[in-house]
Structure formats: C-alpha cells, structure tokens
Protein backbone atom coordinates (compact mmCIF):
# COMPACT_ATOMS: atom_id res chain seq x y z
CA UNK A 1 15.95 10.95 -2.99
CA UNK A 2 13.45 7.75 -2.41
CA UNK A 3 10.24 7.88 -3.27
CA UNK A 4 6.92 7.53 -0.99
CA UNK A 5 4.92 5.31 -3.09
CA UNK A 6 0.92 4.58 -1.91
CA UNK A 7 -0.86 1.86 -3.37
CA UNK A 8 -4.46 1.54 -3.01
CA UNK A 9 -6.84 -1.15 -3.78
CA UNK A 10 -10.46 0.70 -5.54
CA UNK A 11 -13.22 -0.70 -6.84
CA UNK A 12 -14.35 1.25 -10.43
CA UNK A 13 -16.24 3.83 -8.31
CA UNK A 14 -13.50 5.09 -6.45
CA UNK A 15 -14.04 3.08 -2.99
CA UNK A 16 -11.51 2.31 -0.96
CA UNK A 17 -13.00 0.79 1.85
CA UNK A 18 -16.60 -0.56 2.20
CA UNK A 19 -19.12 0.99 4.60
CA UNK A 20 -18.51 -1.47 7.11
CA UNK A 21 -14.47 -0.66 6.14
CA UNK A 22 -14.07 -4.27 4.47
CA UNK A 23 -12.37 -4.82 1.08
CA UNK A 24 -14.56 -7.73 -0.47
CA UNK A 25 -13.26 -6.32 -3.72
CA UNK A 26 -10.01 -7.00 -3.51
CA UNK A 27 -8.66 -9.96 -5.44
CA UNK A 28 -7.17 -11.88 -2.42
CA UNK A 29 -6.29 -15.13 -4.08
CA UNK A 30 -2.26 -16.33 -3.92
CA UNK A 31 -0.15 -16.18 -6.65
CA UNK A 32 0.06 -19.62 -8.75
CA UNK A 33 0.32 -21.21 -12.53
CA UNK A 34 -3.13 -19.49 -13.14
CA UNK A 35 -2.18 -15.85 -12.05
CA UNK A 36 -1.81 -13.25 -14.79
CA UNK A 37 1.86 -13.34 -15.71
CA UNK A 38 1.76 -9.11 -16.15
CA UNK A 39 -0.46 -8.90 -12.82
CA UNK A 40 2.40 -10.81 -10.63
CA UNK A 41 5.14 -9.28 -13.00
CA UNK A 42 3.60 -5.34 -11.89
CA UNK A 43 3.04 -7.01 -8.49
CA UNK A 44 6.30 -7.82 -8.01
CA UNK A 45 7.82 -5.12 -9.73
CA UNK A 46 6.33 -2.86 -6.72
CA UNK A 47 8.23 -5.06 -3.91
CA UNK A 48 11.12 -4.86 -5.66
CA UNK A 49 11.44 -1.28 -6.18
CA UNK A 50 11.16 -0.51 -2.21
CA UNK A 51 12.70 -1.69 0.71
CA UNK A 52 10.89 -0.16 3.87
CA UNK A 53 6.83 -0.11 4.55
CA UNK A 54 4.83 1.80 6.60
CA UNK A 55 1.48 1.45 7.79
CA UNK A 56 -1.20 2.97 10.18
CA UNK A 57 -2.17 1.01 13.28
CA UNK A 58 -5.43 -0.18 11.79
CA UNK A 59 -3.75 -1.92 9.13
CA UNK A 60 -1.59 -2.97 10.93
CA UNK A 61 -3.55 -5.02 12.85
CA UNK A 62 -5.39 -6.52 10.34
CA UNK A 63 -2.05 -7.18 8.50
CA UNK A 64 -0.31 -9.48 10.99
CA UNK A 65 -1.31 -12.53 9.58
CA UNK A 66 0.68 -11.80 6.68
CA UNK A 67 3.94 -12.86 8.81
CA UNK A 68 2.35 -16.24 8.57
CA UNK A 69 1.55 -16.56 4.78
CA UNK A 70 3.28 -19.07 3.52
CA UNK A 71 0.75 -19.54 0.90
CA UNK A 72 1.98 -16.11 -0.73
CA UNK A 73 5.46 -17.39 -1.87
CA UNK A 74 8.29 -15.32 -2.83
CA UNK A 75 5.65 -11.93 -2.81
CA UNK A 76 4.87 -12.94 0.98
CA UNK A 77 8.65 -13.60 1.82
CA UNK A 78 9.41 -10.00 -0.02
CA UNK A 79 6.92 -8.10 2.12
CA UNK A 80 7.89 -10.07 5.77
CA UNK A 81 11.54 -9.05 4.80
CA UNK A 82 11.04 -5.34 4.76
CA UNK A 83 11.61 -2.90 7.19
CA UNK A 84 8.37 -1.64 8.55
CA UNK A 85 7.25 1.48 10.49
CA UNK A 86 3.79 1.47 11.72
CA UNK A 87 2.31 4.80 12.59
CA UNK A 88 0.54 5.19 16.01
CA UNK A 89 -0.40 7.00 19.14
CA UNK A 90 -1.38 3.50 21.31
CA UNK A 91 1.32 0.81 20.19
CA UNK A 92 4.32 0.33 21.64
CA UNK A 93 5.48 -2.47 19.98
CA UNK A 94 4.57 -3.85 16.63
CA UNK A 95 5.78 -7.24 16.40
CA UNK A 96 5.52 -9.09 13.08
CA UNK A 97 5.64 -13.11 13.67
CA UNK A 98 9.27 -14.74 13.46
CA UNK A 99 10.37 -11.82 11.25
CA UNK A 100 12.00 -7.94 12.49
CA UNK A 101 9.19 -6.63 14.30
CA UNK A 102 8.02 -2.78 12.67
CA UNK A 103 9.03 0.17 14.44
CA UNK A 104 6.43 2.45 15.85
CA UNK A 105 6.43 5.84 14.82
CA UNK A 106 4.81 8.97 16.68
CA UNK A 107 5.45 11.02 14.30
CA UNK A 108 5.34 9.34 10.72
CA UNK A 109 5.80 12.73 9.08
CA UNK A 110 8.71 13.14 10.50
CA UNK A 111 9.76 9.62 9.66
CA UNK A 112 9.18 9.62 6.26
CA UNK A 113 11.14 13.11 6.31
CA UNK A 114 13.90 11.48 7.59
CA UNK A 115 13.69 8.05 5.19
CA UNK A 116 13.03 9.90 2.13
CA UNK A 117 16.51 11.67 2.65
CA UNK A 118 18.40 8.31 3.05
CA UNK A 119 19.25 5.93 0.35
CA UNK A 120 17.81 3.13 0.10
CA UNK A 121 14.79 1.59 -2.28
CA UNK A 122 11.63 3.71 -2.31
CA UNK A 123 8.98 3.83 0.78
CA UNK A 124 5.65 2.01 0.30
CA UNK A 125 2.45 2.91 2.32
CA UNK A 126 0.09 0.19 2.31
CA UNK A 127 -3.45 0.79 2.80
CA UNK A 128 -3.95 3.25 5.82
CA UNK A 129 -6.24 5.55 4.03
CA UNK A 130 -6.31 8.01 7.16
CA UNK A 131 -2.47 7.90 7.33
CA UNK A 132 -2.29 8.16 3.16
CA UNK A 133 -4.20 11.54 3.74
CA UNK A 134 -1.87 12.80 6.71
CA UNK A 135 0.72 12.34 4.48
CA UNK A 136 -0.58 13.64 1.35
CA UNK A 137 -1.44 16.86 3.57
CA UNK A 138 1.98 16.52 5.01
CA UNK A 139 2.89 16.60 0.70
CA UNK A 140 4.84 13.46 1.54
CA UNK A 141 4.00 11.06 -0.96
CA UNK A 142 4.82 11.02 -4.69
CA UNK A 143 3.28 8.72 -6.26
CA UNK A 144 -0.50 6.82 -5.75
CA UNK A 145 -0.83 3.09 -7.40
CA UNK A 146 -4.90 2.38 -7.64
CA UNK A 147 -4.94 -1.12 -8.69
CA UNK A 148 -8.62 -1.05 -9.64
CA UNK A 149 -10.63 -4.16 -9.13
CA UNK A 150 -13.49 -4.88 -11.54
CA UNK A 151 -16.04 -4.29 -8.63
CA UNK A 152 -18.26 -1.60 -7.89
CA UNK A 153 -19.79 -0.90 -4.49
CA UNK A 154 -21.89 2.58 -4.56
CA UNK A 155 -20.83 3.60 -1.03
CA UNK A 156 -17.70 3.32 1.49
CA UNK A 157 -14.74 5.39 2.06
CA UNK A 158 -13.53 7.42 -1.59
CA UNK A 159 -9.69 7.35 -2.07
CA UNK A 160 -9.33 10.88 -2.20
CA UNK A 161 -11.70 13.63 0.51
CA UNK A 162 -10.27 16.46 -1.55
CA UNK A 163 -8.98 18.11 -4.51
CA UNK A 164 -5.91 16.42 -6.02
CA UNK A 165 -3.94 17.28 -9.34
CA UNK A 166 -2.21 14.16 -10.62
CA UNK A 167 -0.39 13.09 -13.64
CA UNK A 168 -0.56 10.16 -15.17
CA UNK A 169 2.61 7.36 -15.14
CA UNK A 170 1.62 4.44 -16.23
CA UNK A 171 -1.92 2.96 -17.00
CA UNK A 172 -2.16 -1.18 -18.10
CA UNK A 173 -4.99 -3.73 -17.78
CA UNK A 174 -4.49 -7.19 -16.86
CA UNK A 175 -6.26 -10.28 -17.96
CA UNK A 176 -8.18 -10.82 -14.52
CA UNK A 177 -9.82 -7.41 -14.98
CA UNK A 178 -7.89 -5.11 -12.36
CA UNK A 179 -6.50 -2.29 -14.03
CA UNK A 180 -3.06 -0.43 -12.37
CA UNK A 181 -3.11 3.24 -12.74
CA UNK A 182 -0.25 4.93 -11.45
CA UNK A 183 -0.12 8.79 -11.00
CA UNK A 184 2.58 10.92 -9.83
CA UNK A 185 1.24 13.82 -7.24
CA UNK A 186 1.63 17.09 -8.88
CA UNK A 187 3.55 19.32 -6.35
C-alpha cells in the first residue's frame, strides 16, 4: 500500500508558517555546484520515492510558478511531472503551466483513500498545513518530513495544534544547517 508522506518546512521553534503566513525561513535558493551534496541527495531522494502530489488550494496558488522554474533543474522537472490533486471547495480547474494540469478534489479524504490503495510510488502533501491536519484527523498520512531550517521566529502557525505520538525514522544534519527529521505517525 503507498504511503502519504507530508513534508514540512519549520524553523527550530516549531513554526510552520509566519504570522503574516510567509516562510522567510525557508532555504529557497536552486540547486547548483555549491548545494550540499546530502541536502539535494535527501531532496531528491523524496521526489523519487513518489509519483502523485497533493496540495490545498492556498498552496496551490502560491505554487504555480513552480511550472515555470527552469532555474530548479532536474528537482523542478521531477515535481512539474507528477500527478497532482489539489484539494478545494472554489476551484474548478487547477491548471499547472505547459505541464498536466492537477485535478481538483472535493473530497481529498476520499482521494487519498482511493490512491493509497493503488500502486504506484508513495503520495506527497506539500505544505497545506490546514489540509496536513484534515488528513492527519482523517489518520491518512504516515509519515511527516520536518526539514528544519536554522531559523527561529517566536510566533506563526506550529506544525502540529494537537497531541501527536510519533516515532522516529530517520534524523541527519546537513552542512547548510537544515536538519531532516522524519517520523512515522504512530497509529
């Protein structure tokens, strides 16, 4: 069965958004000859393990210019190439520059019900932090990614409202001072 994978940019007091909802924190620069070999190796490793994205409306919209990054290289041509579901009430089309546009969803619950029990690569929810707790309500996702940036910010949005048991997969720092901590959701 695939996987619903989030990953979450947070700065090293647990913000995931900023009070105005910005992400100043996160490390937006493109890969090149000067990125962190093990950074764009775990980067990478993430696109390749999944096939499909989905993201809230929100995102969304802030995400389309991605379909016109041709500064991100083969990351950028990874994430235009996947199938993507977007998650609203309002849309009723997502397109996503010259590439497939994303399919809205209604219902993502039921969508990621229905991809999680086809084969395939595992899911990836990108940002969305409203849609990331639906889901982890909905006890749809599996696994959280916090790629923590060496930033602190005092007050914004916290990655988690609630209480959450998790279990530690993986934990590795890289030489530009994120860390990746990835936990699987204890069910």
């Amino acid at each position: 069965m695939r996987k619903l994978v989030v990953q979450q940019w947070v700065t090293v007091d647990n913000i995931a958004a900023e009070e105005n909802g910005g992400l100043s924190f996160v490390s937006g620069e493109s890969f090149s000859e000067t990125t962190d070999p093990a950074f764009k190796t775990s980067v990478m490793g993430l696109i390749d393990s999944v096939d499909t994205m989905i993201l809230g409306a929100n995102t969304y919209a802030q995400s389309t210019g991605w379909a016109y990054a041709e500064d991100q290289g083969e990351y950028g041509e990874k994430l235009n190439n996947l199938t993507k579901f977007v998650a609203s009430s309002k849309l009723a089309d997502a397109p996503w520059g010259d590439f497939p546009a994303a399919t809205v969803t209604r219902d993502p619950a039921a969508t990621i019900r229905k991809l999680k029990a086809q084969s395939g690569k595992d899911i990836w929810l990108w940002g969305s932090l409203t849609l990331m707790r639906f889901l982890l309500d909905a006890d749809l996702i599996d696994e959280v990614r916090m790629l923590i940036s060496p930033a602190a910010r005092g007050k914004g949005t916290r990655l988690f409202e609630d209480r959450r048991d998790l279990e530690l997969i993986e934990a590795a720092g890289f030489e530009n001072g994120v860390v990746l901590l990835r936990y699987e959701i204890k069910k």
